[in-house]
N, C-alpha and C. Protein backbone atom coordinates (compact mmCIF):
# COMPACT_ATOMS: atom_id res chain seq x y z
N UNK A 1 201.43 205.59 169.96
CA UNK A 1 200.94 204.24 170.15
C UNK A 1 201.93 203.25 169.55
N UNK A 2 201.96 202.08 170.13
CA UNK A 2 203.14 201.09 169.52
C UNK A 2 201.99 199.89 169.35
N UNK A 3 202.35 199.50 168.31
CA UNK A 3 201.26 198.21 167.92
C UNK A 3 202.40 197.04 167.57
N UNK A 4 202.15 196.07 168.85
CA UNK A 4 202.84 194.50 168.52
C UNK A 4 202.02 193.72 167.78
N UNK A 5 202.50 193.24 167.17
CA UNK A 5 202.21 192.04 166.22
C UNK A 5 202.85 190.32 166.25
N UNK A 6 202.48 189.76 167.04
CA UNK A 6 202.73 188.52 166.97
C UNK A 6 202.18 187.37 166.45
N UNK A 7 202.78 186.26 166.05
CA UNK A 7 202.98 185.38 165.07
C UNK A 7 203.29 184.22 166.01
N UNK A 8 202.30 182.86 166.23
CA UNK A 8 202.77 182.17 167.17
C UNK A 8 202.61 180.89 166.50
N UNK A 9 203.24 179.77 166.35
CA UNK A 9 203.27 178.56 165.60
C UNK A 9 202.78 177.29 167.04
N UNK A 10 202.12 176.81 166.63
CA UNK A 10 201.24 175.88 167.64
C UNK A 10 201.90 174.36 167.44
N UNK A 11 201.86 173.83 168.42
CA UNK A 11 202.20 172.33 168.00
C UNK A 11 201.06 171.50 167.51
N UNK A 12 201.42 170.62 166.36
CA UNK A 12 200.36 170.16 166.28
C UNK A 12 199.52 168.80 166.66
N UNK A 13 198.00 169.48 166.90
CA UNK A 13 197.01 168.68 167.64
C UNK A 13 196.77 169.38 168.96
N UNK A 14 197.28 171.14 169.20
CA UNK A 14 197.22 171.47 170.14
C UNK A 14 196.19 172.85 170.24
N UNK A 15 196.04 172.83 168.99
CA UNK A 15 195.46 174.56 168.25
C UNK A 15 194.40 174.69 169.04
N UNK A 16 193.64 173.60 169.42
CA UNK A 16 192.21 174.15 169.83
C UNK A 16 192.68 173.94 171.61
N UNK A 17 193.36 173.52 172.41
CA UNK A 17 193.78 173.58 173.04
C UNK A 17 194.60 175.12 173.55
N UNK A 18 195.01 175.54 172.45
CA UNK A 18 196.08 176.53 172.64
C UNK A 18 194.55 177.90 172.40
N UNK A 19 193.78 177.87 171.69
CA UNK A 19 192.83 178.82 171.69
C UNK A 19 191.69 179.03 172.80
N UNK A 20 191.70 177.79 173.31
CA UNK A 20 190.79 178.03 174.29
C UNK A 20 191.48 178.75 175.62
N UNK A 21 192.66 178.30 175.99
CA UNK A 21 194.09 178.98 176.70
C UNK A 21 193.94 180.59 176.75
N UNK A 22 194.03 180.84 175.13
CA UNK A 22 194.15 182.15 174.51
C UNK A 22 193.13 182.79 175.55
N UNK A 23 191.59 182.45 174.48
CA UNK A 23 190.40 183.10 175.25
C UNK A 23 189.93 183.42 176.79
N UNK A 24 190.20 182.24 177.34
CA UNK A 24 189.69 182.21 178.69
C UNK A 24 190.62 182.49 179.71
N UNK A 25 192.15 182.32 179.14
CA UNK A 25 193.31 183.12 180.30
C UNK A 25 194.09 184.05 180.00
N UNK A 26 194.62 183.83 178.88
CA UNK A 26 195.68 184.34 178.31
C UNK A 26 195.48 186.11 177.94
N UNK A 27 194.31 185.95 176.89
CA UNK A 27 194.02 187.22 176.52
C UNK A 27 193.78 188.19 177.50
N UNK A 28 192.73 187.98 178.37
CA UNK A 28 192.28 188.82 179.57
C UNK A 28 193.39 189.26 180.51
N UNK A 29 194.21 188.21 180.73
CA UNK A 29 195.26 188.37 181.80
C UNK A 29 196.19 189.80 180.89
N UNK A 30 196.58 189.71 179.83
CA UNK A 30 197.22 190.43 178.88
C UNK A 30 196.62 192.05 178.88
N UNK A 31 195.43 192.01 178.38
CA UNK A 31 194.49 193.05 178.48
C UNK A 31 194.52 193.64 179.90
N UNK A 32 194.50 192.99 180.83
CA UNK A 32 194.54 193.42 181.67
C UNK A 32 195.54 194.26 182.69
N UNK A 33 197.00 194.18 182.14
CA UNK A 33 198.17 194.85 181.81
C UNK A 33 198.47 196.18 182.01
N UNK A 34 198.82 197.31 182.67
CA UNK A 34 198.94 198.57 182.59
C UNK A 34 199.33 198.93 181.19
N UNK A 35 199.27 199.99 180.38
CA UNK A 35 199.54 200.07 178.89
C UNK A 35 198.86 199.69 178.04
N UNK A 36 198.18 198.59 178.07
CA UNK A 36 197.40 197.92 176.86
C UNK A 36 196.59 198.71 176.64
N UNK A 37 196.41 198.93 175.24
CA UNK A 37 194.68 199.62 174.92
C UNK A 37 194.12 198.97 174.42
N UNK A 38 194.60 197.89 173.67
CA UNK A 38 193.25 196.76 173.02
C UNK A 38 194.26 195.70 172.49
N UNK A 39 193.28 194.57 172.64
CA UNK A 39 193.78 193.26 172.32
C UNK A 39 193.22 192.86 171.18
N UNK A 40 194.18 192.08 170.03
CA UNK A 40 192.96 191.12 169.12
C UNK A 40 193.52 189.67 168.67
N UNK A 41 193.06 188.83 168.88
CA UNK A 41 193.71 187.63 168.76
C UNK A 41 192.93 186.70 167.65
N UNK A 42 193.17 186.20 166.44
CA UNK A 42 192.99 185.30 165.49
C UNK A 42 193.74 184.04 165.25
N UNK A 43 193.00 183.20 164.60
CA UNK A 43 193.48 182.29 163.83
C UNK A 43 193.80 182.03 162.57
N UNK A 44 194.82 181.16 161.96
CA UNK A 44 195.50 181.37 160.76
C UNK A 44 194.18 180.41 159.92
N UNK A 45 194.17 181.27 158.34
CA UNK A 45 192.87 180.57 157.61
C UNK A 45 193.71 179.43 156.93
N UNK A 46 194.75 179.68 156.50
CA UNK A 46 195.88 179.04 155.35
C UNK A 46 196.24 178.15 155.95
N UNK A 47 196.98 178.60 157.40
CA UNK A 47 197.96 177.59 158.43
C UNK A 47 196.70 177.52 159.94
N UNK A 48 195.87 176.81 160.22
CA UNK A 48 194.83 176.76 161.11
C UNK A 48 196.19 176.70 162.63
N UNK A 49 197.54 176.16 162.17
CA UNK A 49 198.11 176.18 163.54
C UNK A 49 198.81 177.21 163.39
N UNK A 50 198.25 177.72 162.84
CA UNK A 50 199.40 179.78 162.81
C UNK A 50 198.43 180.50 163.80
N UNK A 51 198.65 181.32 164.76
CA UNK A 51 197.70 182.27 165.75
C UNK A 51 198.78 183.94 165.80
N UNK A 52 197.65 184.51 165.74
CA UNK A 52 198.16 186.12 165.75
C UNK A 52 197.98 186.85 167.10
N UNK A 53 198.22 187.46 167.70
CA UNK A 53 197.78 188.64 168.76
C UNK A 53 198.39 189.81 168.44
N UNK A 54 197.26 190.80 168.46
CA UNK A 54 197.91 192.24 168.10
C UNK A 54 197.73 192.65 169.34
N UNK A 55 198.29 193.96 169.80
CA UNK A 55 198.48 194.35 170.55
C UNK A 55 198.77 195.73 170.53
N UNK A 56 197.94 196.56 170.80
CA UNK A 56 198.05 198.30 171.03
C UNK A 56 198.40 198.76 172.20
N UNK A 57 199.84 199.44 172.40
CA UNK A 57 199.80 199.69 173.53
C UNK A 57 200.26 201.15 173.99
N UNK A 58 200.18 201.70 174.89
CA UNK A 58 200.11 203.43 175.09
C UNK A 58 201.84 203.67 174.35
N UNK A 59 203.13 202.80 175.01
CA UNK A 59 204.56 202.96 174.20
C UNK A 59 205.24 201.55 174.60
N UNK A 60 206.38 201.92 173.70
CA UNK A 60 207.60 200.39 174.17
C UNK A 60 207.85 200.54 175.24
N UNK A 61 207.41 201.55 176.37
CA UNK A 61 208.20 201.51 177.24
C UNK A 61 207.05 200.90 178.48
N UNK A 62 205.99 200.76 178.41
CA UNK A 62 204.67 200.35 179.13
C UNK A 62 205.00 199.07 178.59
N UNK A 63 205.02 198.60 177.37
CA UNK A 63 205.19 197.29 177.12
C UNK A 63 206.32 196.51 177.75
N UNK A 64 207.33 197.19 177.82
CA UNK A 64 208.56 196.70 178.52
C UNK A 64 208.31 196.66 179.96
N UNK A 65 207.61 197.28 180.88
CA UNK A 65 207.66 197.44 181.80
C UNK A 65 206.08 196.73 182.40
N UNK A 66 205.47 196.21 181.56
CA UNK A 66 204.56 195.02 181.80
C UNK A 66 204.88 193.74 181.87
N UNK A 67 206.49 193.23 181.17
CA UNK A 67 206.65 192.39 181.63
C UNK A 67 207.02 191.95 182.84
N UNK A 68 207.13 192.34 183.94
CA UNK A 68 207.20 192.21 185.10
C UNK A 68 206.09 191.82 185.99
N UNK A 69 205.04 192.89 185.38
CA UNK A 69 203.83 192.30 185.98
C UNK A 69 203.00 190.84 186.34
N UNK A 70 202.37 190.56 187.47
CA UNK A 70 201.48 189.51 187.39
C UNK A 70 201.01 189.00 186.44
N UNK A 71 199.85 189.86 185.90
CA UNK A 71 199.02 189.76 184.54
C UNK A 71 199.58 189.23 183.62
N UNK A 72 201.18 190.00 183.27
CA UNK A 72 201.96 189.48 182.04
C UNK A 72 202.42 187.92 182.18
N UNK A 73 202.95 187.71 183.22
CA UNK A 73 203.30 186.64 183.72
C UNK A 73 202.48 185.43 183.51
N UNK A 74 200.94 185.47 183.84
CA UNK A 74 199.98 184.99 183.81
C UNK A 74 199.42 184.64 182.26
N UNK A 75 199.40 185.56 181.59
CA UNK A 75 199.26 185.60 180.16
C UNK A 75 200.04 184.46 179.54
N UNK A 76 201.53 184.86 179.47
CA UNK A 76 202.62 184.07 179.01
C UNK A 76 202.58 182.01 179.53
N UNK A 77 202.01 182.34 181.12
CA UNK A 77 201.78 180.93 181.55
C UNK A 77 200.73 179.74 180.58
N UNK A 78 199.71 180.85 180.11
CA UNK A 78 198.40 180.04 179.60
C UNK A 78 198.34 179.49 178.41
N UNK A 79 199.94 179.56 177.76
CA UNK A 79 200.36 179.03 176.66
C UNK A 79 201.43 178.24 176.48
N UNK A 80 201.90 178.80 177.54
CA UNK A 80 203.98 177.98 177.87
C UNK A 80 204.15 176.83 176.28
N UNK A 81 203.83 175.70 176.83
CA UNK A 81 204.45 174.63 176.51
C UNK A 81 203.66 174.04 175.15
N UNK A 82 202.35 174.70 174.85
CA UNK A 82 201.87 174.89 173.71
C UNK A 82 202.24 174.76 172.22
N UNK A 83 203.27 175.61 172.42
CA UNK A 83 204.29 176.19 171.25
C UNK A 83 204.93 176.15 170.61
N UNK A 84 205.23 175.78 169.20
CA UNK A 84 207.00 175.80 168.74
C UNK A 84 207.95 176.56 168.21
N UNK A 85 206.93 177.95 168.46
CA UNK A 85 207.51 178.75 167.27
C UNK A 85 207.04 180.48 167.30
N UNK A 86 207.72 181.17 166.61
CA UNK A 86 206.67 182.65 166.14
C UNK A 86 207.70 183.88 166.16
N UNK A 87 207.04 184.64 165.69
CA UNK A 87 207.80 185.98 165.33
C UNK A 87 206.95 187.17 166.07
N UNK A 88 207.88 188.02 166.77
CA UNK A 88 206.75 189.35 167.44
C UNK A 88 207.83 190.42 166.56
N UNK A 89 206.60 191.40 166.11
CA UNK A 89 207.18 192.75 165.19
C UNK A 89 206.60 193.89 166.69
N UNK A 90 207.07 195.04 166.17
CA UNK A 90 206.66 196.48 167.02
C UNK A 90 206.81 196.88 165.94
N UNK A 91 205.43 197.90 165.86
CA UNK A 91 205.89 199.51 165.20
C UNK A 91 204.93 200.46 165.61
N UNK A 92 205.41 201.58 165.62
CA UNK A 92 205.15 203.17 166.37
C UNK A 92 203.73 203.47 165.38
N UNK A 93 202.96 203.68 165.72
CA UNK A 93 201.70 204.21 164.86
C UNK A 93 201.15 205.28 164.80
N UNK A 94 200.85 205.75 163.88
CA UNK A 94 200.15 207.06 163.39
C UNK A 94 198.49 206.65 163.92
N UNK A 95 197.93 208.17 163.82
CA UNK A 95 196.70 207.72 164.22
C UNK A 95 195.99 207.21 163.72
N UNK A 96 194.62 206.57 164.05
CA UNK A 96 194.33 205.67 162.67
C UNK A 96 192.75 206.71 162.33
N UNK A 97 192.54 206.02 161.05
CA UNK A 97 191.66 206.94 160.07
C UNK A 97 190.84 206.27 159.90
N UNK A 98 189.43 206.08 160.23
CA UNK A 98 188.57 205.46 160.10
C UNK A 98 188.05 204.89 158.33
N UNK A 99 188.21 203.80 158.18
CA UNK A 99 187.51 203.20 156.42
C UNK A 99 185.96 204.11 156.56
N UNK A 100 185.75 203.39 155.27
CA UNK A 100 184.18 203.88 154.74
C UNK A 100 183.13 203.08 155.36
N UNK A 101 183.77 202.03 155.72
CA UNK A 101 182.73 200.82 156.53
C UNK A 101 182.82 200.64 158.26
N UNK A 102 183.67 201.57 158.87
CA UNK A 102 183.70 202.08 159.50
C UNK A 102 182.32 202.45 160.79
């Protein structure tokens, strides 16, 4: 499994603009993606215009090869001009182990 981690910096006065984007196009279109296994998208508590999306996906190489797709395409549209900023990480994951609260 490869889990992305992105880091997206919002312009500001646009956050709630840019989340509603998220929810109602962005995410689904994403999810909807060959490869994806689950989506999770937050907001920053510290920086309210900081936004996260994680992203689980079967490998780098489904991820790479989603960008081509519609869906991806579509995703990426529902935020375009939104934006000023952000950082995306990858890393390869072990399986995960369920907590106690679980």
């Amino acid at each position: 499994m490869l889990l992305e981690i992105a880091e997206i910096e919002v312009r500001p006065g646009a956050e709630d603009q840019f989340a509603a984007a998220m929810r109602e196009t962005g995410i689904p279109h994403l999810a909807a993606c060959e490869g994806v296994v689950s989506v999770r998208f937050g907001r920053g508590v510290e920086n309210p215009s900081k936004f996260t999306f994680n992203v689980v996906w079967t490998s780098m190489e489904a991820h790479t090869a989603a960008r081509d797709l519609e869906d991806f395409g579509k995703f990426r549209m529902a935020f375009g001009d939104l934006t000023s900023g952000g950082a995306m990480s990858h890393y390869v994951m072990d399986e995960a182990v369920a907590g106690a609260s679980a």
